[in-house]
Protein backbone atom coordinates (compact mmCIF):
# COMPACT_ATOMS: atom_id res chain seq x y z
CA UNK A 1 -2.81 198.24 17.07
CA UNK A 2 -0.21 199.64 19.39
CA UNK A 3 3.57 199.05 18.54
CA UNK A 4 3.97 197.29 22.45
CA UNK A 5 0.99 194.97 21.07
CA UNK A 6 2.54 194.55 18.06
CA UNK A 7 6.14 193.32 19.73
CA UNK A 8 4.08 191.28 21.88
CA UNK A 9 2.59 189.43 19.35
CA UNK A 10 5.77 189.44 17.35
CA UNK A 11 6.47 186.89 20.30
CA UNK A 12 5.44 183.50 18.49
CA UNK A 13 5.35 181.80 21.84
CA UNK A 14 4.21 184.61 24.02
CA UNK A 15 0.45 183.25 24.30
CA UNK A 16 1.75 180.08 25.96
CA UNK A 17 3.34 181.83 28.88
CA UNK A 18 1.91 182.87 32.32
CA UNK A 19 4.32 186.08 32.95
CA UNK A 20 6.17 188.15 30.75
CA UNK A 21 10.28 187.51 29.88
CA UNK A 22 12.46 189.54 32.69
CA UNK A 23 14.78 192.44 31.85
CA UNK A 24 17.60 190.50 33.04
CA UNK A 25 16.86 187.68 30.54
CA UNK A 26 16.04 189.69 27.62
CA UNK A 27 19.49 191.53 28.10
CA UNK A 28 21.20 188.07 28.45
CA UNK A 29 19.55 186.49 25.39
CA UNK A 30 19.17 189.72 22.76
CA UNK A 31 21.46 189.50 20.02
CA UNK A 32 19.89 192.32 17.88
CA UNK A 33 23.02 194.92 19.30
CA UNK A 34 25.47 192.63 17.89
CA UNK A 35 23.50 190.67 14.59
CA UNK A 36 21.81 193.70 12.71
CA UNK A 37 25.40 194.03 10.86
CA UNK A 38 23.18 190.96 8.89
CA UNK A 39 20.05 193.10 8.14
CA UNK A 40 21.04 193.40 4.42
CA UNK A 41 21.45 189.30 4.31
CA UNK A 42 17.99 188.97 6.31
CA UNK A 43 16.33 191.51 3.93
CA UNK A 44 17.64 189.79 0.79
CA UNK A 45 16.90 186.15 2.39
CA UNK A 46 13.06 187.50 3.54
CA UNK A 47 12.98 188.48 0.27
CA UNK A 48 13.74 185.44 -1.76
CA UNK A 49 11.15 183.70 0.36
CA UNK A 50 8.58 185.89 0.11
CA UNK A 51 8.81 186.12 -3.80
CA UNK A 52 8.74 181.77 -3.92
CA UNK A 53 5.92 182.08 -1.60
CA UNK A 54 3.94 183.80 -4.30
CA UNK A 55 4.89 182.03 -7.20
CA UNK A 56 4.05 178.79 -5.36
CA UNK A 57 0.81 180.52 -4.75
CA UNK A 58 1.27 180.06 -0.93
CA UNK A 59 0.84 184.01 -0.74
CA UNK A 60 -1.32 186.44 -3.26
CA UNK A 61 0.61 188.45 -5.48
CA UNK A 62 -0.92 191.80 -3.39
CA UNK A 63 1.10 190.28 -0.19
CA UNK A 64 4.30 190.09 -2.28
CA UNK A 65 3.53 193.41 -3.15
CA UNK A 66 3.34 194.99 0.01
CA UNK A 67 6.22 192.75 1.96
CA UNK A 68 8.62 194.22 -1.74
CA UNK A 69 7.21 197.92 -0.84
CA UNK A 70 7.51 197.46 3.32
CA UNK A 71 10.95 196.30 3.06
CA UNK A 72 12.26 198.76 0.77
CA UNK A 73 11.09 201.38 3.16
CA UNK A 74 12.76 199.62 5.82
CA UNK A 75 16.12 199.49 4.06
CA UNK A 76 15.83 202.97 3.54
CA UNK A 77 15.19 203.65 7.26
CA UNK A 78 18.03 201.55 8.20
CA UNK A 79 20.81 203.46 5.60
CA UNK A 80 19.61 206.88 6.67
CA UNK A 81 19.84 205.72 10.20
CA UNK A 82 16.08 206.42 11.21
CA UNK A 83 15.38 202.73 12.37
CA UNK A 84 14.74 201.92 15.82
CA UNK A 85 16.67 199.06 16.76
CA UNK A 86 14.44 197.39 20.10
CA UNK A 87 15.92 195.12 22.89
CA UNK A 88 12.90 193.62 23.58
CA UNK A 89 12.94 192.17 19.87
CA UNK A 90 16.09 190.06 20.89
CA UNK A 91 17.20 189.84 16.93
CA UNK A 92 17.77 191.27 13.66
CA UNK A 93 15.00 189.02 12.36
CA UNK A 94 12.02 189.73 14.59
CA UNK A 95 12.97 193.44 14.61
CA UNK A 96 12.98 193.36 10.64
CA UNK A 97 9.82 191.35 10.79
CA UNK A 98 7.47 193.49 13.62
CA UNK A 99 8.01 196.47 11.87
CA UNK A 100 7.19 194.79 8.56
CA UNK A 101 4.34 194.06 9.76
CA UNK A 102 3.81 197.77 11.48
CA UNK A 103 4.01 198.95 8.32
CA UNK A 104 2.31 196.39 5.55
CA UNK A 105 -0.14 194.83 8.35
CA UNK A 106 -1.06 190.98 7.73
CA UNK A 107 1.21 190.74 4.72
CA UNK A 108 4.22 190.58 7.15
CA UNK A 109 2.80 188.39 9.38
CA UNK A 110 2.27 185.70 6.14
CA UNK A 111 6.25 186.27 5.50
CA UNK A 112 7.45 183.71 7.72
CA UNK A 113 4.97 180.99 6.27
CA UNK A 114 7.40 178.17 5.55
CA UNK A 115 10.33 178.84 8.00
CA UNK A 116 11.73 179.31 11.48
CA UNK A 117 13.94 181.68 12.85
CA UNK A 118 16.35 178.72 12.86
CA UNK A 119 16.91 177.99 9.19
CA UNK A 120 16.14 181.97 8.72
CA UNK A 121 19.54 182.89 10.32
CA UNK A 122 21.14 180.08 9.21
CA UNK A 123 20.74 181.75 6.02
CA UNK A 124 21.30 185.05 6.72
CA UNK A 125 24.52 184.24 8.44
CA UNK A 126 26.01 182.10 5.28
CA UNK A 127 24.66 185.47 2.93
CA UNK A 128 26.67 187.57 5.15
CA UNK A 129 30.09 186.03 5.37
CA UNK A 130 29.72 184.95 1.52
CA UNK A 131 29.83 188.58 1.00
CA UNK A 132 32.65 189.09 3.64
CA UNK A 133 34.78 186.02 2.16
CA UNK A 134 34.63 187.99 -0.87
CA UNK A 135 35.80 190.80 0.46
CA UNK A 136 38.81 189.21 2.30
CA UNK A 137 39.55 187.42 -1.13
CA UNK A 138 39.80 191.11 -2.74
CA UNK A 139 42.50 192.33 0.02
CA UNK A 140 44.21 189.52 -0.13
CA UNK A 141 44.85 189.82 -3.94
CA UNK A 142 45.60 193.39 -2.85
CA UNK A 143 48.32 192.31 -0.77
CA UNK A 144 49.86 189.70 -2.66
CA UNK A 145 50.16 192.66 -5.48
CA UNK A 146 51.99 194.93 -2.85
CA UNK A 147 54.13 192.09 -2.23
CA UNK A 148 55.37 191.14 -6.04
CA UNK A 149 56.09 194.92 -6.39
CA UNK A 150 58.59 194.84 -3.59
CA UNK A 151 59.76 191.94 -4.77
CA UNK A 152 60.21 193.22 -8.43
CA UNK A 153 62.03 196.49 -7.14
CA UNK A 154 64.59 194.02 -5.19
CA UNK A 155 64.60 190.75 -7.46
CA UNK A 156 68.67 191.26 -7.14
CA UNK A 157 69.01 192.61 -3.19
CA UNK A 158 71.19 189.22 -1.41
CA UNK A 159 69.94 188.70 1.71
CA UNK A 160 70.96 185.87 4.27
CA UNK A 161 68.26 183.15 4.27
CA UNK A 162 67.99 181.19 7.66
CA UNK A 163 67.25 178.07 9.32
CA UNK A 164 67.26 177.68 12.81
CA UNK A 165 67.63 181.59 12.66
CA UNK A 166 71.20 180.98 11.84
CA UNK A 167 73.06 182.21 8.69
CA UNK A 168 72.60 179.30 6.30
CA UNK A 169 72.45 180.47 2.50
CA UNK A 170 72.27 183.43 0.72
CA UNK A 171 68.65 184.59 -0.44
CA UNK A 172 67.56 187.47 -2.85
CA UNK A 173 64.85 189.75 -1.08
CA UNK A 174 62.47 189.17 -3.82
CA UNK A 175 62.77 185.48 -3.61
CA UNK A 176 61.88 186.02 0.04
CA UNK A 177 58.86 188.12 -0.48
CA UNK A 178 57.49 185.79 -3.18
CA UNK A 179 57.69 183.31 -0.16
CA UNK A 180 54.69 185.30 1.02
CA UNK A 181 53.05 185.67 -1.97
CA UNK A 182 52.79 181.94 -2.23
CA UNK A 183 51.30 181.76 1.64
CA UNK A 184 48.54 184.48 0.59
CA UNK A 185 47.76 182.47 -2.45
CA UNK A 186 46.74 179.53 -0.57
CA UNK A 187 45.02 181.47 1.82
CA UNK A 188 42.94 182.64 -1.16
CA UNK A 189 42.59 179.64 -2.53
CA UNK A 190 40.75 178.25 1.04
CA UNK A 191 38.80 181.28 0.99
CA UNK A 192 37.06 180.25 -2.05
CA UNK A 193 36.73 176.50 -0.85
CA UNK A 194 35.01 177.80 1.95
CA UNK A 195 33.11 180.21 -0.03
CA UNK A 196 31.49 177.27 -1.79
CA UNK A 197 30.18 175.28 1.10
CA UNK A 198 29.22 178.69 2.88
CA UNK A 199 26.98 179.08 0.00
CA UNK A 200 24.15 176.53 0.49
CA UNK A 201 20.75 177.42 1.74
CA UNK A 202 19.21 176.43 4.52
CA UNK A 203 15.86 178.03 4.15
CA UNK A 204 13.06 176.00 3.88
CA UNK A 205 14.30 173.76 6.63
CA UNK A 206 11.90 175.37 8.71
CA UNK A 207 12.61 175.30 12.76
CA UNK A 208 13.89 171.49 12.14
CA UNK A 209 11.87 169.41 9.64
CA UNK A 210 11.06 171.14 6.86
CA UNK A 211 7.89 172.20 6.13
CA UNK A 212 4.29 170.57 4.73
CA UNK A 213 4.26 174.01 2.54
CA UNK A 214 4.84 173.53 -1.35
CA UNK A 215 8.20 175.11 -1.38
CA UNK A 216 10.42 175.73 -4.11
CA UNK A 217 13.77 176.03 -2.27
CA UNK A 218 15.91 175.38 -5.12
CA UNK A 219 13.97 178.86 -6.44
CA UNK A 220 15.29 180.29 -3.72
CA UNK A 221 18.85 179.47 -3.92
CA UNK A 222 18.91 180.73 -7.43
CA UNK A 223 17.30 183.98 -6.63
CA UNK A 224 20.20 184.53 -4.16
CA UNK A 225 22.69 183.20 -6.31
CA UNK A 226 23.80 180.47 -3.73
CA UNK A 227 24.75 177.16 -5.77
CA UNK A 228 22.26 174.96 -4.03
CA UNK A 229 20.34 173.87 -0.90
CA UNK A 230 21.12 172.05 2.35
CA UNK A 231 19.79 168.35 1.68
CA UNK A 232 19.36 167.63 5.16
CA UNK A 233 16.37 169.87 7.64
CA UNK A 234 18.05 168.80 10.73
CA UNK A 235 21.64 169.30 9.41
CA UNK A 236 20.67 172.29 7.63
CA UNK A 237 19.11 174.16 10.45
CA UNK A 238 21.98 173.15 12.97
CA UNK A 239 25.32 173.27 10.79
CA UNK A 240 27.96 176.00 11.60
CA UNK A 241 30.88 174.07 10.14
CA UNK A 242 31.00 176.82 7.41
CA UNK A 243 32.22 179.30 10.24
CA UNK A 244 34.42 176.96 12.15
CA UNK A 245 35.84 176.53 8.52
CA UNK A 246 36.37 180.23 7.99
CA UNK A 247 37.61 180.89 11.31
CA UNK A 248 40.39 178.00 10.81
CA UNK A 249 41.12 179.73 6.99
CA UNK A 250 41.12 183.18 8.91
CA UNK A 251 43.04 181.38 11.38
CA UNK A 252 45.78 180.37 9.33
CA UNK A 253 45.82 183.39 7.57
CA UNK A 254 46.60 185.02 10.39
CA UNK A 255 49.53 182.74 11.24
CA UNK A 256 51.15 184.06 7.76
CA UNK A 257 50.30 187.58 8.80
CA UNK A 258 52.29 186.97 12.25
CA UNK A 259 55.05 185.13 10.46
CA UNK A 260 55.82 188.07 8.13
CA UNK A 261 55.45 190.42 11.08
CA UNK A 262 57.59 189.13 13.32
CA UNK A 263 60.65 189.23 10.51
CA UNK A 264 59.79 192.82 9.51
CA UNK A 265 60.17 193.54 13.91
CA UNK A 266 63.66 191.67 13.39
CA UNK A 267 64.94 193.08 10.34
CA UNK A 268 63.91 196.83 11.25
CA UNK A 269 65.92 195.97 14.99
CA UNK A 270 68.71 198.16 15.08
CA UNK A 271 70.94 194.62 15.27
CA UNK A 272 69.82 193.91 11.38
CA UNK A 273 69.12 196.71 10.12
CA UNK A 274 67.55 195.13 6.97
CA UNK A 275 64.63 197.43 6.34
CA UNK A 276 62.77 200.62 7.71
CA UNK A 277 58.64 200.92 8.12
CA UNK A 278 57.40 203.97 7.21
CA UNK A 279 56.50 206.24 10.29
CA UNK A 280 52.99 206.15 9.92
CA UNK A 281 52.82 202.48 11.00
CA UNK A 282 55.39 203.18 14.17
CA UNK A 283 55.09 204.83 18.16
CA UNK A 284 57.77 206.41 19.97
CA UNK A 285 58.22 205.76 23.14
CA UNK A 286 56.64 208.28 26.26
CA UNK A 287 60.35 208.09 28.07
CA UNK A 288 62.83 207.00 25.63
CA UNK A 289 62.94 209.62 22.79
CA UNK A 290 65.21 207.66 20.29
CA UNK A 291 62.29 204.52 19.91
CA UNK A 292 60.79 203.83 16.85
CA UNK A 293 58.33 200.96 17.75
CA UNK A 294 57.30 198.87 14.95
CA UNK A 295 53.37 198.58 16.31
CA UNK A 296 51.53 197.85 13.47
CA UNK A 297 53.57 193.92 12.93
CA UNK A 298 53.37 193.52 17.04
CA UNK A 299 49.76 194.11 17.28
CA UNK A 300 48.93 192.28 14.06
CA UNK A 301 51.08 188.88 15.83
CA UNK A 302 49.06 189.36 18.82
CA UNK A 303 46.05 189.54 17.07
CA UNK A 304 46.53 186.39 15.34
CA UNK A 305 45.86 184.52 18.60
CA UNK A 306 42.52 186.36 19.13
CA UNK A 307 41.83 185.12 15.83
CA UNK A 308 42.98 181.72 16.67
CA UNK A 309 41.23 181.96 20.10
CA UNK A 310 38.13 182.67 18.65
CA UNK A 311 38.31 179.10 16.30
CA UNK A 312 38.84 177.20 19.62
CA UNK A 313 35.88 179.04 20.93
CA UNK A 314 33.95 177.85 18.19
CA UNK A 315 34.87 174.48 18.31
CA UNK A 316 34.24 173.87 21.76
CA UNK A 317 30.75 175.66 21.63
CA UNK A 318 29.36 172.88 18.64
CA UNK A 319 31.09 169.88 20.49
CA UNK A 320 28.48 169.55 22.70
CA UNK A 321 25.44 170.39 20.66
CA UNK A 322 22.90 167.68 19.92
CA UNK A 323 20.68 168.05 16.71
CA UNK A 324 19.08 170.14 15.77
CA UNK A 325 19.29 173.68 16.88
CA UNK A 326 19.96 174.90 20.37
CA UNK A 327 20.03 178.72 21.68
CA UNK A 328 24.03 177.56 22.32
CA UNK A 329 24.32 179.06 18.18
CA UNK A 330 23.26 182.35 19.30
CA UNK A 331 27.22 182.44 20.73
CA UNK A 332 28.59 181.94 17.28
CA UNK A 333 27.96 185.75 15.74
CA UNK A 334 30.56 187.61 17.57
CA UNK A 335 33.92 185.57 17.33
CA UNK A 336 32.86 185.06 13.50
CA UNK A 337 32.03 188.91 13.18
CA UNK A 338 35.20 189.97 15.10
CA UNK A 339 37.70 187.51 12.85
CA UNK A 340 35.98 189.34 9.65
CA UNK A 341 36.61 192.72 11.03
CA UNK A 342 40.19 191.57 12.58
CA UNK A 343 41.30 189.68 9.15
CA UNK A 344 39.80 192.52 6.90
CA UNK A 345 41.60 195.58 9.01
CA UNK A 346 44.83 193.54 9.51
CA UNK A 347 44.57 192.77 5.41
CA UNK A 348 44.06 196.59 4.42
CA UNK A 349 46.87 197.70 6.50
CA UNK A 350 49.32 195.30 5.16
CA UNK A 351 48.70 196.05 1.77
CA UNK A 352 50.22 199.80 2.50
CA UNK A 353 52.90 199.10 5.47
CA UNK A 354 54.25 196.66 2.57
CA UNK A 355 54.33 199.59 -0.26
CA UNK A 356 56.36 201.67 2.76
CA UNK A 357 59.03 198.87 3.44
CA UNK A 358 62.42 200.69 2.83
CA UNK A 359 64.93 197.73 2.06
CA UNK A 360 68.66 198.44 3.34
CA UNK A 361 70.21 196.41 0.54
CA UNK A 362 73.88 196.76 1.83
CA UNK A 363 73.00 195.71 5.54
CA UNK A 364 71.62 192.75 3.93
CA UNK A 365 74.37 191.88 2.17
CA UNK A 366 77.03 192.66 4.90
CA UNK A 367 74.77 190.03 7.20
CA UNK A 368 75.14 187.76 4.49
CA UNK A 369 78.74 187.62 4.32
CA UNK A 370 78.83 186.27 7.94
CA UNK A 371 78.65 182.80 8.93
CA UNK A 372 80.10 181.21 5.84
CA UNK A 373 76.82 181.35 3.57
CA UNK A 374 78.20 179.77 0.03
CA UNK A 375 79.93 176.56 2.21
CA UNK A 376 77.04 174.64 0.79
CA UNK A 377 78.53 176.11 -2.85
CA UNK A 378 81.50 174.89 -1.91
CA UNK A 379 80.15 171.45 -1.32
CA UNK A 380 78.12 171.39 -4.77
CA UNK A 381 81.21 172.42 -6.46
CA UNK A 382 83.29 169.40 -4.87
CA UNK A 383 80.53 167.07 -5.87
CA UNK A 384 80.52 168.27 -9.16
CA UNK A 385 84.13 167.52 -9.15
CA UNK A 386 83.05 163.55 -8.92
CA UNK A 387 83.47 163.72 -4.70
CA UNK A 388 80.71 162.24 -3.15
CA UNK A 389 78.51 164.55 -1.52
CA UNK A 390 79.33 163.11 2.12
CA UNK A 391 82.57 163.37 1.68
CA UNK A 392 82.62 167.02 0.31
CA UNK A 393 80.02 168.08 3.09
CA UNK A 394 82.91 166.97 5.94
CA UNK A 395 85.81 168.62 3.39
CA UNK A 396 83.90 172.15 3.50
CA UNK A 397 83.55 171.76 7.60
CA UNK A 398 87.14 171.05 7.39
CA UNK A 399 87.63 174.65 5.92
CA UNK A 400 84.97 176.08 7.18
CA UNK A 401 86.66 175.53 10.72
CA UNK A 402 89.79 176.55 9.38
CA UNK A 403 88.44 179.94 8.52
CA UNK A 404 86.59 180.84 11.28
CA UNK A 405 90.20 180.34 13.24
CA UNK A 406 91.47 183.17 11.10
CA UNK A 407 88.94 184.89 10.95
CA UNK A 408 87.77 185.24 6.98
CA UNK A 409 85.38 184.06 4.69
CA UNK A 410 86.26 181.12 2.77
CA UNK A 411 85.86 183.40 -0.46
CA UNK A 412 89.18 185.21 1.13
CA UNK A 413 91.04 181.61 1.63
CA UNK A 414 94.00 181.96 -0.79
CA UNK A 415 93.66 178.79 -4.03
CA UNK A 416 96.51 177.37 -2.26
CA UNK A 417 95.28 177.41 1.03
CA UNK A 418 91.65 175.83 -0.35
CA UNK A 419 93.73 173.04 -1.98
CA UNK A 420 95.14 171.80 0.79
CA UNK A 421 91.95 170.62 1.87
CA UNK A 422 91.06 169.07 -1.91
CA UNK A 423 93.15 169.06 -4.74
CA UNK A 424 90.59 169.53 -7.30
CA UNK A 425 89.86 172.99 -6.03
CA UNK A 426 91.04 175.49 -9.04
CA UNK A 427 90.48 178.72 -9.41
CA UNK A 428 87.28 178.65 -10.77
CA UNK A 429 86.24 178.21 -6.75
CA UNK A 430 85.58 182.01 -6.70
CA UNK A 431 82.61 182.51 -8.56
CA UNK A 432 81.53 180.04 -6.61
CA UNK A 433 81.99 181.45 -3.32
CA UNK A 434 80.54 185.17 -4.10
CA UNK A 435 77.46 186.05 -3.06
CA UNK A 436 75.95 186.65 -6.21
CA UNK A 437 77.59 183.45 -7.83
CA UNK A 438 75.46 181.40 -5.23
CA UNK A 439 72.01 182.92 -5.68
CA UNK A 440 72.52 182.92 -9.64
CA UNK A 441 73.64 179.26 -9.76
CA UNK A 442 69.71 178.54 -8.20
CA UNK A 443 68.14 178.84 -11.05
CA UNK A 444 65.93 175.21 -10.75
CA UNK A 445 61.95 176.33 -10.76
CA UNK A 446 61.11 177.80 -7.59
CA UNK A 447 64.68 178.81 -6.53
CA UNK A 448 66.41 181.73 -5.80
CA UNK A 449 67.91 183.71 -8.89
CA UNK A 450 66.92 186.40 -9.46
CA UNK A 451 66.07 185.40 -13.45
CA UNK A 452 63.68 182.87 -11.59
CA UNK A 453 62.63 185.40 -9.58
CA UNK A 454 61.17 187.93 -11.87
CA UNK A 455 59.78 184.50 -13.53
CA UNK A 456 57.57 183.86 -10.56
CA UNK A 457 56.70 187.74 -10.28
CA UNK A 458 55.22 187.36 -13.92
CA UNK A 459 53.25 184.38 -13.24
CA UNK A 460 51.54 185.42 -10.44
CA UNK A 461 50.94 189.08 -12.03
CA UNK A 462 49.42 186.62 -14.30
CA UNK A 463 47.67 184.51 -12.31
CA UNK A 464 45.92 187.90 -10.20
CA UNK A 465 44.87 189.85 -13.53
């Protein structure tokens, strides 16, 4: 038989039609340039199936034998790059399949007893981006690593921490890293969530229905380690709330990776001075020759909303779907393959711009000194004085006002000066006010001394060993 015969016949539904698909259609509705990234899922998933099949006795043992022996020629073919990839195929599947069948004959044409091309990349979809979560979950360990060793090298550095991007209290660096670290956690944690209801199979569904074959799918699932089927053929078949789910974990993964970028483009701006990024993540500029362009954070925030665009693209193409499966699904591959590749490169960069942060631990504290950080310390220390916190919040604005009209912190108000505006104030007041006396006196779980610090480094060194 000639190959063109055989990838006409590879054409299930060719025999029912009067003239042959155009060349503008099969270019519109081929997905093989853009879906053989899953050939390693389909090959596993084919597989699986065809190994059930013979144990149920649905195919001989010879079959099995040849499909095993055809498709580990084909995998070969496909890592040395000898595999010839055909438009006219449209898909990963049927291209796997037709020259399965080139080379084992009928054996490959008694593979897809039992299933549809509709519950067969349903599967090989959730087999690919289980692997992919996986790997996302790795970097993301990586990065939360990179982060608790900055933060262990500057568990001490005071920093001003802001609301409203105004001075409000003083921070220690590694407190403000761990802030991160906490972010990437839970973004790990709804990787595996997702990882669990990705990994369901949906084979044996057939195109809609299931099947009248004597399937074992729960053979299946165990042979591909997935922790159990799809209960429903309809929902099974037509079900992409696994990627819409990844691409809103991706999506707010993203958001963290924008949120930390856009304070590493403020801190390294000449007007902070906070930290330096190693060259090899920067640009100059072609006309200004003092720039130092921080492009790595800038295109990682404005990748974030490609990410996010591509969830809303999702969305909006399952709102309209009725069950079961509709050609629509076809548009879900390339927004879910481009937030893998997006997520994974922006993750692996991270993890070494972070190791090249220089901190500028006197800049930081010089920024902290301004705009009357340890008033709040002030206002704990009248409270702890028995004033009512109300009332020692509108003392401390008092003096607060009174030293920005001189011009000095209120750690540089003379005692006497200080008691004027409470008499309880004694000298004690100073520790108070320093810099260091604020961030020390945090020591409540999850706050900003440095002693608690390096106790939340440990724990989560513990927690990612």
């Amino acid at each position: 038989m000639s190959t063109n015969q055989l990838d006409q016949k590879s054409q299930a539904w060719s025999a029912l039609f009067s003239e042959p698909v155009s060349d503008l259609v099969k270019r519109y509705t081929a997905s093989v340039f853009f879906d053989k990234r899953m050939w390693q899922a389909d090959i596993a998933g084919s597989l699986a199936h065809a190994e059930m099949l013979a144990a149920q006795k649905i195919i001989s043992q010879s079959d099995w034998d040849d499909i095993r022996r055809g498709m580990t020629q084909i995998r070969q073919e496909i890592e040395s790059g000898a595999f010839e990839w055909k438009l006219e195929l449209e898909d990963v599947h049927l291209n796997i399949e037709a020259r399965l069948t080139h080379l084992v004959g009928d054996a490959g044409k008694r593979l897809h007893t039992g299933r549809s091309r509709n519950d067969q990349v349903a599967t090989d979809i959730r087999l690919w981006l289980r692997d992919e979560i996986d790997l996302v979950y790795g970097l993301l360990r990586q990065l939360q690593l990179a982060l608790l060793d900055i933060a262990a090298r500057h568990a001490d550095v005071i920093l001003p921490g802001f609301t409203h991007l105004q001075v409000a209290q003083p921070v220690t660096f590694g407190h403000h890293m761990l802030a991160y670290v906490e972010m990437f956690s839970r973004d790990a944690e709804r990787m595996q969530e997702v990882r669990r209801r990705v990994n369901r199979l949906p084979l044996g569904s057939a195109a809609l229905a299931g099947t009248s074959y004597p399937l074992d799918r729960e053979r299946v699932a165990r042979t591909l380690d997935m922790d159990g089927v799809c209960n429903n053929s309809l929902d099974a078949v037509s079900d992409r709330d696994f990627a819409m789910e990844f691409a809103a974990a991706a999506s707010i993964l993203m958001v963290h990776v924008s949120r930390l970028s856009e304070e590493l483009i403020i801190w390294m701006n000449q007007s902070f001075g906070f930290i330096d990024i190693a060259d090899r993540f920067c640009t100059g500029s072609s006309i200004m020759p003092q720039k130092k362009n921080p492009d790595v954070p800038e295109l990682a925030r404005g990748k974030t909303g490609r990410v996010v665009g591509h969830l809303m693209g999702l969305l909006t193409l399952m709102k309209g779907q009725p069950l079961a499966y509709n050609h629509d699904n076809q548009e879900d591959k390339e927004p879910l393959f481009d937030t893998v590749d997006t997520v994974k490169d922006t993750l692996r960069i991270f993890v070494d711009l972070v190791g090249g942060i220089t901190v500028k631990a006197e800049a930081m504290e010089k920024a902290a000194l301004k705009g009357y950080a340890t008033a709040t310390d002030l206002a704990d220390y009248l409270v702890k004085k028995g004033l009512p916190f109300r009332d020692a919040h509108e003392t401390v604005a008092k003096a607060v006002r009174y030293a920005i009209g001189k011009g000095v912190d209120l750690s540089e108000l003379p005692l006497n000066v200080l008691q004027e505006f409470h008499p309880d104030i004694a000298q004690d007041v100073y520790s108070v006010l320093t810099l260091q006396g604020s961030v020390e006196s945090r020591q409540t779980l999850g706050g900003t001394a440095p002693e608690q610090v390096r106790y939340q480094i440990e724990r989560h060194r513990t927690r990612l060993a």
